[in-house]
C-alpha atoms as a PDB file:
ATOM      1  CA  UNK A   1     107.809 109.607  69.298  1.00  0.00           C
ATOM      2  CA  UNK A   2     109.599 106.992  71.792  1.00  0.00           C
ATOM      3  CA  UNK A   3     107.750 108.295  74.554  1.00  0.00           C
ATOM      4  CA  UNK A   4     104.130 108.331  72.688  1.00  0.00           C
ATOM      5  CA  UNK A   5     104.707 104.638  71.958  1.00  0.00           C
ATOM      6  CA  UNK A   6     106.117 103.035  74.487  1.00  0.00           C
ATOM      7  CA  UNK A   7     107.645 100.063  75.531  1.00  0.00           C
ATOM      8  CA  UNK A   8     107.509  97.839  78.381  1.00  0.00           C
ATOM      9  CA  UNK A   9     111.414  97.294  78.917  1.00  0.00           C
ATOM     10  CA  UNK A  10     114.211  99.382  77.363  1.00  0.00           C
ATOM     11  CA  UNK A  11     118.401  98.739  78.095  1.00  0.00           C
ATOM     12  CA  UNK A  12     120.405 101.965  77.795  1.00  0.00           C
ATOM     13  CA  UNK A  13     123.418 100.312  75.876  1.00  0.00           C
ATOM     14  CA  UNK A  14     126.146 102.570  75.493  1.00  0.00           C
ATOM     15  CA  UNK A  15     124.025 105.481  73.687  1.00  0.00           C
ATOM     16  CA  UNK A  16     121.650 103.008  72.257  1.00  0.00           C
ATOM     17  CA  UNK A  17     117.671 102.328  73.657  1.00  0.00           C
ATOM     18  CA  UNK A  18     117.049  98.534  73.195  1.00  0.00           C
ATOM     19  CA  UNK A  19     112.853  98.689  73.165  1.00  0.00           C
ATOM     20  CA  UNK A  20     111.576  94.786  74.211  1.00  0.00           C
ATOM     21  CA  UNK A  21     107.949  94.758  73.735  1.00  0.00           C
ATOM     22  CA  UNK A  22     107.073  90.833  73.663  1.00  0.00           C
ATOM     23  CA  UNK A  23     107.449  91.361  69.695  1.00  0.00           C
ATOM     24  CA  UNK A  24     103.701  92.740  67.908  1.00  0.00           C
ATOM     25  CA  UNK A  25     105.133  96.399  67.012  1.00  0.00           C
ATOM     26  CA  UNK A  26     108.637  97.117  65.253  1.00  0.00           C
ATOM     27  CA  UNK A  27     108.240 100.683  67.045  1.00  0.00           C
ATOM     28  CA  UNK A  28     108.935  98.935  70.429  1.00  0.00           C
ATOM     29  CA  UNK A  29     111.047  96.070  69.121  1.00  0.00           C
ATOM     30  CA  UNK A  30     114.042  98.162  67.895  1.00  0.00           C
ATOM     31  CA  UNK A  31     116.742  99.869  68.917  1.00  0.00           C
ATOM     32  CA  UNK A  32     116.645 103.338  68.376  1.00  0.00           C
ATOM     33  CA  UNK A  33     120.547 104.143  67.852  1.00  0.00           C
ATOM     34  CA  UNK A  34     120.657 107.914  69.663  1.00  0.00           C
ATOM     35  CA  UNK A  35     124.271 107.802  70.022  1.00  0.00           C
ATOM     36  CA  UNK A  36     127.340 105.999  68.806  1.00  0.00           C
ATOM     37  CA  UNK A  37     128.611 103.044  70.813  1.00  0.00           C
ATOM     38  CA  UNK A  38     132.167 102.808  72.159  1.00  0.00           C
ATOM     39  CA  UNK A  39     132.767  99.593  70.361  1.00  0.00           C
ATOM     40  CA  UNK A  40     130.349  98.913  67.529  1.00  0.00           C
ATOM     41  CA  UNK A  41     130.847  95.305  66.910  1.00  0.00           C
ATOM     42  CA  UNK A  42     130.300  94.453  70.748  1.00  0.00           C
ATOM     43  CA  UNK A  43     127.184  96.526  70.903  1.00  0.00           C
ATOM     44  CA  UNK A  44     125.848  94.616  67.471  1.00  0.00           C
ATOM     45  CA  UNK A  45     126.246  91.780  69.083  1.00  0.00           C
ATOM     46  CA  UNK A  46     124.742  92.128  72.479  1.00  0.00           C
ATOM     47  CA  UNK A  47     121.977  93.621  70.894  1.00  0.00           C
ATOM     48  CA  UNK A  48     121.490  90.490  69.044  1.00  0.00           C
ATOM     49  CA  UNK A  49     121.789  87.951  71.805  1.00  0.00           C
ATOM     50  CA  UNK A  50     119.660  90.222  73.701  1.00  0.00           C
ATOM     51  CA  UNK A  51     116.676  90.112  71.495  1.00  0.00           C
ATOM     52  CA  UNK A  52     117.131  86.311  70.391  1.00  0.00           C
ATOM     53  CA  UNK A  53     117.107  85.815  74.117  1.00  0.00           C
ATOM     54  CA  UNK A  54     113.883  87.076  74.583  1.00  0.00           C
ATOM     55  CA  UNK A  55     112.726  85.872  71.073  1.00  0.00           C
ATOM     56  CA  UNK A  56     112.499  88.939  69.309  1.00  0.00           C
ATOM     57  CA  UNK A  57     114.140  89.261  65.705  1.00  0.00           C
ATOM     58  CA  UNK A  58     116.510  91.983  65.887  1.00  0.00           C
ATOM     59  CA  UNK A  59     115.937  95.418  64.704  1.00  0.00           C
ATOM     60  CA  UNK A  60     116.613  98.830  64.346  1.00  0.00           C
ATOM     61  CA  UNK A  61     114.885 102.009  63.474  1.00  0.00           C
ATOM     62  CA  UNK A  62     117.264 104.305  61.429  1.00  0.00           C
ATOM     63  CA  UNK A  63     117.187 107.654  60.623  1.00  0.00           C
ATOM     64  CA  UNK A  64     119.376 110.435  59.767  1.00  0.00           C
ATOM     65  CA  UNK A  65     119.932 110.702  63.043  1.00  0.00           C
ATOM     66  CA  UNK A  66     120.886 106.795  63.778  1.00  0.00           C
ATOM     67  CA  UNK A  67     124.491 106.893  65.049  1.00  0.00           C
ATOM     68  CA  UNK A  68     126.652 105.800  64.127  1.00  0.00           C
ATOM     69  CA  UNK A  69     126.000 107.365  60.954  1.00  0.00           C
ATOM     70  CA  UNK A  70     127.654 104.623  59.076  1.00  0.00           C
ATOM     71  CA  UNK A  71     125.616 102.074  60.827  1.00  0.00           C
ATOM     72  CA  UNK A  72     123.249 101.176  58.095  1.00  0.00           C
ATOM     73  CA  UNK A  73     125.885 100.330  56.212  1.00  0.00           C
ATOM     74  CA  UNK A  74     126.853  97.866  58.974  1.00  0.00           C
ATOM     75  CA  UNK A  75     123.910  96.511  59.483  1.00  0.00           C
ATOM     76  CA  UNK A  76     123.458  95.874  55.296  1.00  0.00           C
ATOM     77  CA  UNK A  77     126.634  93.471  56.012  1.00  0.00           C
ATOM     78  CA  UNK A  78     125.298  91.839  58.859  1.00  0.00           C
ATOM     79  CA  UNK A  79     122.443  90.753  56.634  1.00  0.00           C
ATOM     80  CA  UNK A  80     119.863  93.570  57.800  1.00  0.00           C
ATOM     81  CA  UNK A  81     116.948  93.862  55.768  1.00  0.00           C
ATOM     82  CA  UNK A  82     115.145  97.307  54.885  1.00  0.00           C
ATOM     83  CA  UNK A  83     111.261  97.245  56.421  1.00  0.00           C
ATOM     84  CA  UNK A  84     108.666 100.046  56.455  1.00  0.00           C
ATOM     85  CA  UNK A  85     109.932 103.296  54.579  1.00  0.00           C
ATOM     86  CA  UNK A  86     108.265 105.634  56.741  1.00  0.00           C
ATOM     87  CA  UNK A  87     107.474 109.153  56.435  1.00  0.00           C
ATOM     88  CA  UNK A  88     107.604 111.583  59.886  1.00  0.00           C
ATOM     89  CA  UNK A  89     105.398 114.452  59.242  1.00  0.00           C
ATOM     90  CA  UNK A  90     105.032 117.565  61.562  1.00  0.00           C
ATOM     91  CA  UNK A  91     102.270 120.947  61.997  1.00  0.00           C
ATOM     92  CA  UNK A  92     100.395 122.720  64.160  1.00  0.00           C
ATOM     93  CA  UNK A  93      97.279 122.023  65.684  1.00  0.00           C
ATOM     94  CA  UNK A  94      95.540 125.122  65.063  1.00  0.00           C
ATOM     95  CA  UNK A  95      96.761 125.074  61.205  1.00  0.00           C
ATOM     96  CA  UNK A  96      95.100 121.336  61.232  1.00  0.00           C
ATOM     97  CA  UNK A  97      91.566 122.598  62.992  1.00  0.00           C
ATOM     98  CA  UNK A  98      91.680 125.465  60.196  1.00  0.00           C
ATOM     99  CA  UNK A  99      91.519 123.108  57.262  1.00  0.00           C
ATOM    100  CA  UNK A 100      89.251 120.661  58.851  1.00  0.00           C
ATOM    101  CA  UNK A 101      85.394 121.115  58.796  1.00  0.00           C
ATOM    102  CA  UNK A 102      83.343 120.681  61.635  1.00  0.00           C
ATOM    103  CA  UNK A 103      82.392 117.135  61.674  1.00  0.00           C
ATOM    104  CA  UNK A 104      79.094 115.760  60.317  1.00  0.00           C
ATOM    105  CA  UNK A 105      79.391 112.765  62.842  1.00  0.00           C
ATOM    106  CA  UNK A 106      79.830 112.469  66.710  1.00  0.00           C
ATOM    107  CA  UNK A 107      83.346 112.232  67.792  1.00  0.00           C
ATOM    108  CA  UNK A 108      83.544 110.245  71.240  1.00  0.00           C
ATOM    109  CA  UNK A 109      86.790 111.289  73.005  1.00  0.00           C
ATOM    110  CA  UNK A 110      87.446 109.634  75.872  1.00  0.00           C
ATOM    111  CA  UNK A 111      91.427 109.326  78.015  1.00  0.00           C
ATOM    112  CA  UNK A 112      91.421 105.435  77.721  1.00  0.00           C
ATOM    113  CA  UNK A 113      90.829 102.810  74.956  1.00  0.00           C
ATOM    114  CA  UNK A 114      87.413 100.481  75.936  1.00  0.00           C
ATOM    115  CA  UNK A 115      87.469  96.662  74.919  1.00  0.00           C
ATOM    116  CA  UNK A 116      85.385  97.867  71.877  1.00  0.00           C
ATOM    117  CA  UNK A 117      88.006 100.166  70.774  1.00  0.00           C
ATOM    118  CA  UNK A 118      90.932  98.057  70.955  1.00  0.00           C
ATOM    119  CA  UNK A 119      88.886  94.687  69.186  1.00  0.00           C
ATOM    120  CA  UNK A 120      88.104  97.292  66.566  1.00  0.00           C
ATOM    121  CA  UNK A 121      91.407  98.597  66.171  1.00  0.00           C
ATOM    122  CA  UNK A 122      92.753  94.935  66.207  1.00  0.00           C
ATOM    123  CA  UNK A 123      90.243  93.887  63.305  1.00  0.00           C
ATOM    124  CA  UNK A 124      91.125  96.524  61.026  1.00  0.00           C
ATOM    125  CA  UNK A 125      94.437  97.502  61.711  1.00  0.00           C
ATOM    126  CA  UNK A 126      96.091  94.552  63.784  1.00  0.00           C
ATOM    127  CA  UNK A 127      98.264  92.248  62.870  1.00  0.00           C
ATOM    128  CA  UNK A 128      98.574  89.009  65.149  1.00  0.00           C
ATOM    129  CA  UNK A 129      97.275  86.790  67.391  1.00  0.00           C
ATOM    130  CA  UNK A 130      94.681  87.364  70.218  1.00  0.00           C
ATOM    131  CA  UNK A 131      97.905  87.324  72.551  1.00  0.00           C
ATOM    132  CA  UNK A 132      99.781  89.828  70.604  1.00  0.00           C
ATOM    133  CA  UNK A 133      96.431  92.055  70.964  1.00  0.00           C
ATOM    134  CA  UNK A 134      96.547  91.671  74.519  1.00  0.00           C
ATOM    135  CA  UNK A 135     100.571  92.523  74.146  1.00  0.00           C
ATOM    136  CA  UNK A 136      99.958  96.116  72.136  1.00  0.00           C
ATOM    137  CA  UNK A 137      96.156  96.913  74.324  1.00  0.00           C
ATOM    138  CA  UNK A 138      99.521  97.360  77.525  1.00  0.00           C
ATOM    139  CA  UNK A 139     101.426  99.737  75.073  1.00  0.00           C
ATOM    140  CA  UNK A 140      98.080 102.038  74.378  1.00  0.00           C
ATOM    141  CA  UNK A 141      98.029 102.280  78.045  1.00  0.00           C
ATOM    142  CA  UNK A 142     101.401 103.264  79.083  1.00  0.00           C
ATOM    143  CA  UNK A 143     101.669 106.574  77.612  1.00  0.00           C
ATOM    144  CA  UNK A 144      99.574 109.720  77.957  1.00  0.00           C
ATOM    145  CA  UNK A 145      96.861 109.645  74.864  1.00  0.00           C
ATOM    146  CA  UNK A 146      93.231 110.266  73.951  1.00  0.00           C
ATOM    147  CA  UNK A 147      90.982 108.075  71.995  1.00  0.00           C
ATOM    148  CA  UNK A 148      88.554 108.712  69.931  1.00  0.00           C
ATOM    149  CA  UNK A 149      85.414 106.423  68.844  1.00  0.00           C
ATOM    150  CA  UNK A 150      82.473 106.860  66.105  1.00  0.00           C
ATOM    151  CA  UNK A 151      79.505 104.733  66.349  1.00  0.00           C
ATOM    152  CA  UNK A 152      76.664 104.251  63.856  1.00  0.00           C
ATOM    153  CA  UNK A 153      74.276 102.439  65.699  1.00  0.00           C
ATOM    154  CA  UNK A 154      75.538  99.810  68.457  1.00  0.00           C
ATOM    155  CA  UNK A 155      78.807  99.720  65.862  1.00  0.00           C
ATOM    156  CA  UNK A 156      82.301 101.676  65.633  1.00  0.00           C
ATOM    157  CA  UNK A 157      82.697 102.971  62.079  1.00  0.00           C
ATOM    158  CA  UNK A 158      86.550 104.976  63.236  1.00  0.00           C
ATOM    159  CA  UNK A 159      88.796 105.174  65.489  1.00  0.00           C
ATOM    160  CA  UNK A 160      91.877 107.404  66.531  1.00  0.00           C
ATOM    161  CA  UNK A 161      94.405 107.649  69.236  1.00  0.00           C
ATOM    162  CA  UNK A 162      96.319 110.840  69.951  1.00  0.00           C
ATOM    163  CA  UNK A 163      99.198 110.271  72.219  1.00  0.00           C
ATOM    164  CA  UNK A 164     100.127 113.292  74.610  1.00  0.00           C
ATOM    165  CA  UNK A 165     103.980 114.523  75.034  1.00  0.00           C
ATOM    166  CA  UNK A 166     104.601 117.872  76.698  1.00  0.00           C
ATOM    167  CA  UNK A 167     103.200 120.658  73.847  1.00  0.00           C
ATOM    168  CA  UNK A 168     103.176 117.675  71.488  1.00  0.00           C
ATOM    169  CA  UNK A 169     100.717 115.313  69.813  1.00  0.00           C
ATOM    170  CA  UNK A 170     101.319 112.184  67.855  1.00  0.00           C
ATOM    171  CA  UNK A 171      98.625 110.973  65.657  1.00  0.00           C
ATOM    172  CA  UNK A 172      98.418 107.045  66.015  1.00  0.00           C
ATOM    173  CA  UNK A 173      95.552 104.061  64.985  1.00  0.00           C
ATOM    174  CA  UNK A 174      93.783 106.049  62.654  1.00  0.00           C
ATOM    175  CA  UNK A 175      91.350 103.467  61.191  1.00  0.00           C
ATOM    176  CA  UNK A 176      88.565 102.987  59.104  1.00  0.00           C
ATOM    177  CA  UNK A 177      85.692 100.687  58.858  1.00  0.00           C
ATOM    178  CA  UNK A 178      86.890  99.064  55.227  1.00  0.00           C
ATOM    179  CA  UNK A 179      83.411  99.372  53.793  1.00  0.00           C
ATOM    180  CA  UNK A 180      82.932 103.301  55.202  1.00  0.00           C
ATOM    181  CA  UNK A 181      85.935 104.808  53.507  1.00  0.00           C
ATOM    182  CA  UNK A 182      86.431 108.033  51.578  1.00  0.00           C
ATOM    183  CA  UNK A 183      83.321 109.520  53.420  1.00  0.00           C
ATOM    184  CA  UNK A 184      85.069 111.982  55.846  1.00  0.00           C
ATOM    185  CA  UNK A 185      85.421 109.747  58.781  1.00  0.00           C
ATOM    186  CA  UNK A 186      89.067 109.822  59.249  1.00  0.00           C
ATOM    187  CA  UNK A 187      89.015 113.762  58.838  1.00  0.00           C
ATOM    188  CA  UNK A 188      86.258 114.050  61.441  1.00  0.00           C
ATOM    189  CA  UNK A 189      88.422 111.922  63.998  1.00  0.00           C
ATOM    190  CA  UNK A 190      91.424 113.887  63.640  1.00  0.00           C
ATOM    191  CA  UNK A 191      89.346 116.837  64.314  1.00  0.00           C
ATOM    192  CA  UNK A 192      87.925 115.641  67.461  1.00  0.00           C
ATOM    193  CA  UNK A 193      91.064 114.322  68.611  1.00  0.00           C
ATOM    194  CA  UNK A 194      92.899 117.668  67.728  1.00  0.00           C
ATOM    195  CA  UNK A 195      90.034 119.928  69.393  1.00  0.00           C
ATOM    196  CA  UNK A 196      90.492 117.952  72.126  1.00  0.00           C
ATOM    197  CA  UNK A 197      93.978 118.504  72.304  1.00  0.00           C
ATOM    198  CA  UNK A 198      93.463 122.035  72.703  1.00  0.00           C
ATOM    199  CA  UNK A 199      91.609 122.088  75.485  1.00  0.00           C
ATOM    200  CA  UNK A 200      94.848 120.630  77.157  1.00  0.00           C
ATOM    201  CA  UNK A 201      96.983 123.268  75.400  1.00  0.00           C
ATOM    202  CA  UNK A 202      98.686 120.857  73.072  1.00  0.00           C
ATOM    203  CA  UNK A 203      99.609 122.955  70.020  1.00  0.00           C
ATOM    204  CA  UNK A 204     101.260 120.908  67.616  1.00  0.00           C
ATOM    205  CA  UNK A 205     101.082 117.262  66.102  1.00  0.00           C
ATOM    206  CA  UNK A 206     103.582 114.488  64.994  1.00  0.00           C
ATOM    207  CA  UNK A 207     102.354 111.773  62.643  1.00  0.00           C
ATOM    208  CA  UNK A 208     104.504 108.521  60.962  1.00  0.00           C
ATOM    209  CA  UNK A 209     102.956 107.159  57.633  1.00  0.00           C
ATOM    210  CA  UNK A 210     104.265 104.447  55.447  1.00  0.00           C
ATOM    211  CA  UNK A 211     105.961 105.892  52.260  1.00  0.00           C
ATOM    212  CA  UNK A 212     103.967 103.659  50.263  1.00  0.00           C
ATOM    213  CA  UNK A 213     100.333 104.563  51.818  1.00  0.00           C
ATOM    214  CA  UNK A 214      99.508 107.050  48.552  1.00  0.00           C
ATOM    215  CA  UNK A 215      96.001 107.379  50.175  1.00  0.00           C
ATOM    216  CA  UNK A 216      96.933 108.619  53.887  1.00  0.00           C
ATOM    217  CA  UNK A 217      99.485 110.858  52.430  1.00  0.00           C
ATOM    218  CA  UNK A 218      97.455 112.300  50.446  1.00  0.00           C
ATOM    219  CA  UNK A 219      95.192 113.610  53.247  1.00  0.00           C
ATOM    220  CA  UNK A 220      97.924 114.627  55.250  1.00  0.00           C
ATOM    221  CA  UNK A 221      99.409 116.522  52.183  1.00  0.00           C
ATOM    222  CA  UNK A 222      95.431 118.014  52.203  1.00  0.00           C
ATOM    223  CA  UNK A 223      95.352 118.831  55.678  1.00  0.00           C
ATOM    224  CA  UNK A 224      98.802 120.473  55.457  1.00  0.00           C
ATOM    225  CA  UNK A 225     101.345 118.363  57.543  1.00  0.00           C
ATOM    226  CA  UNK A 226     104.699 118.301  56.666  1.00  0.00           C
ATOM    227  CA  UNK A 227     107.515 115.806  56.059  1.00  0.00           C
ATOM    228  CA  UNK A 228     110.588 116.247  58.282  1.00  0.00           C
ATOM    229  CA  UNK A 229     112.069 113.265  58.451  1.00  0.00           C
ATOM    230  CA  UNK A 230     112.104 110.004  57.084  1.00  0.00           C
ATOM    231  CA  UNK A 231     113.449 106.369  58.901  1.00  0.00           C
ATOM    232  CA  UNK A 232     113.134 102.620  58.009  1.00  0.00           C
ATOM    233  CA  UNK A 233     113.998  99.100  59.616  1.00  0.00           C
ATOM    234  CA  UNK A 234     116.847  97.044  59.254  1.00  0.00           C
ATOM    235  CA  UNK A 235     115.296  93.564  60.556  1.00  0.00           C
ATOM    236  CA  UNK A 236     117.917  90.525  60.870  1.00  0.00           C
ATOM    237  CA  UNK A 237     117.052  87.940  58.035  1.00  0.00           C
END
């Protein structure tokens, strides 16, 4: 998931990845804690002077697999707030395609994101200035991915990006025009994005979804992903 959203600097800190990103995206904003530090205070504390530095609020994704595995705890006392329950959910592509019907719409797939995709992705999705835009359009195109595009006329209606890692796939930007939803759109973009996917031998697919998104959970619970992990933020108040 680190390497299908990627960011532009990252310090190797004693077992830790400190992601800088400019800010826009916790994903590449946060250290993801792989390994336990030698000396956990020191390593708290450069991390912190390290992002206020670069004037980032300091944060870290946390898992079951954060280490050390005590450090939530430590971060709780350091007065770490909880952001984003997240939900990591894993299948196979062909299982996917199998539940899926063949889309009623035209799926554009294409291996870079156009102006039009990124503004639309921004308007429904983004969060931030026209700066940070600019800030997350460099992350899209660091990594491996496809996109794909609907249209209805001269506009997009949905969007998707699938990001490319080995024999993986991580779903990413799914997003709907507000006033088209609950009319298959989403389902026929993961099915062009997945069927493109195959073509390049990619059999199986990685997705992150907010805890508290009932809707989007409930189409991956349709579609048959599931939930192997979980993580959340602890963001300095």
């Amino acid at each position: 998931m680190n390497q299908g959203w990627p960011a532009a600097d990252s310090t190797e800190l004693d077992g830790w990845l400190v992601r800088r990103n400019a800010g826009v995206t916790l994903r590449a904003n946060s250290v993801l804690p792989a390994n336990a530090p030698f000396d956990l205070g020191k390593a708290l504390d450069y991390v912190e002077n390290l992002y206020q530095a670069h004037g980032i609020t300091p944060s870290f994704q946390i898992s079951s697999a954060a280490q050390p595995a005590d450090l939530d705890a430590h971060l709780e006392a350091r007065g770490y707030e909880i952001r984003t329950p997240t939900l990591v959910q894993c299948a196979e592509v062909a299982d996917i395609l199998a539940k899926l019907a063949e889309p009623t719409v035209e799926v554009n797939i294409s291996s870079a994101p156009d102006d039009s995709w990124t503004d639309f992705w921004w308007r429904v999705d983004g969060h931030g200035s026209p700066d940070e835009q600019a800030t997350a359009r460099q992350i899209l195109h660091r990594g491996r991915a496809l996109y794909a595009t609907v249209w209805s006329g001269d506009h997009i209606t949905a969007i998707g990006r699938l990001a490319l890692v080995d024999d993986w796939s991580g779903l990413y930007c799914l997003a709907v025009d507000d006033h088209l939803r609950r009319q298959g759109l989403a389902q026929a973009v993961i099915h062009g994005l997945l069927q493109a996917a195959t073509a390049q031998g990619i059999g199986r697919i990685w997705l992150a979804v907010v805890e508290a998104n009932a809707p989007a959970r409930a189409l991956y619970d349709r579609l048959g992903f599931q939930t192997v992990a979980s993580y959340h933020y602890r963001v300095k108040a």
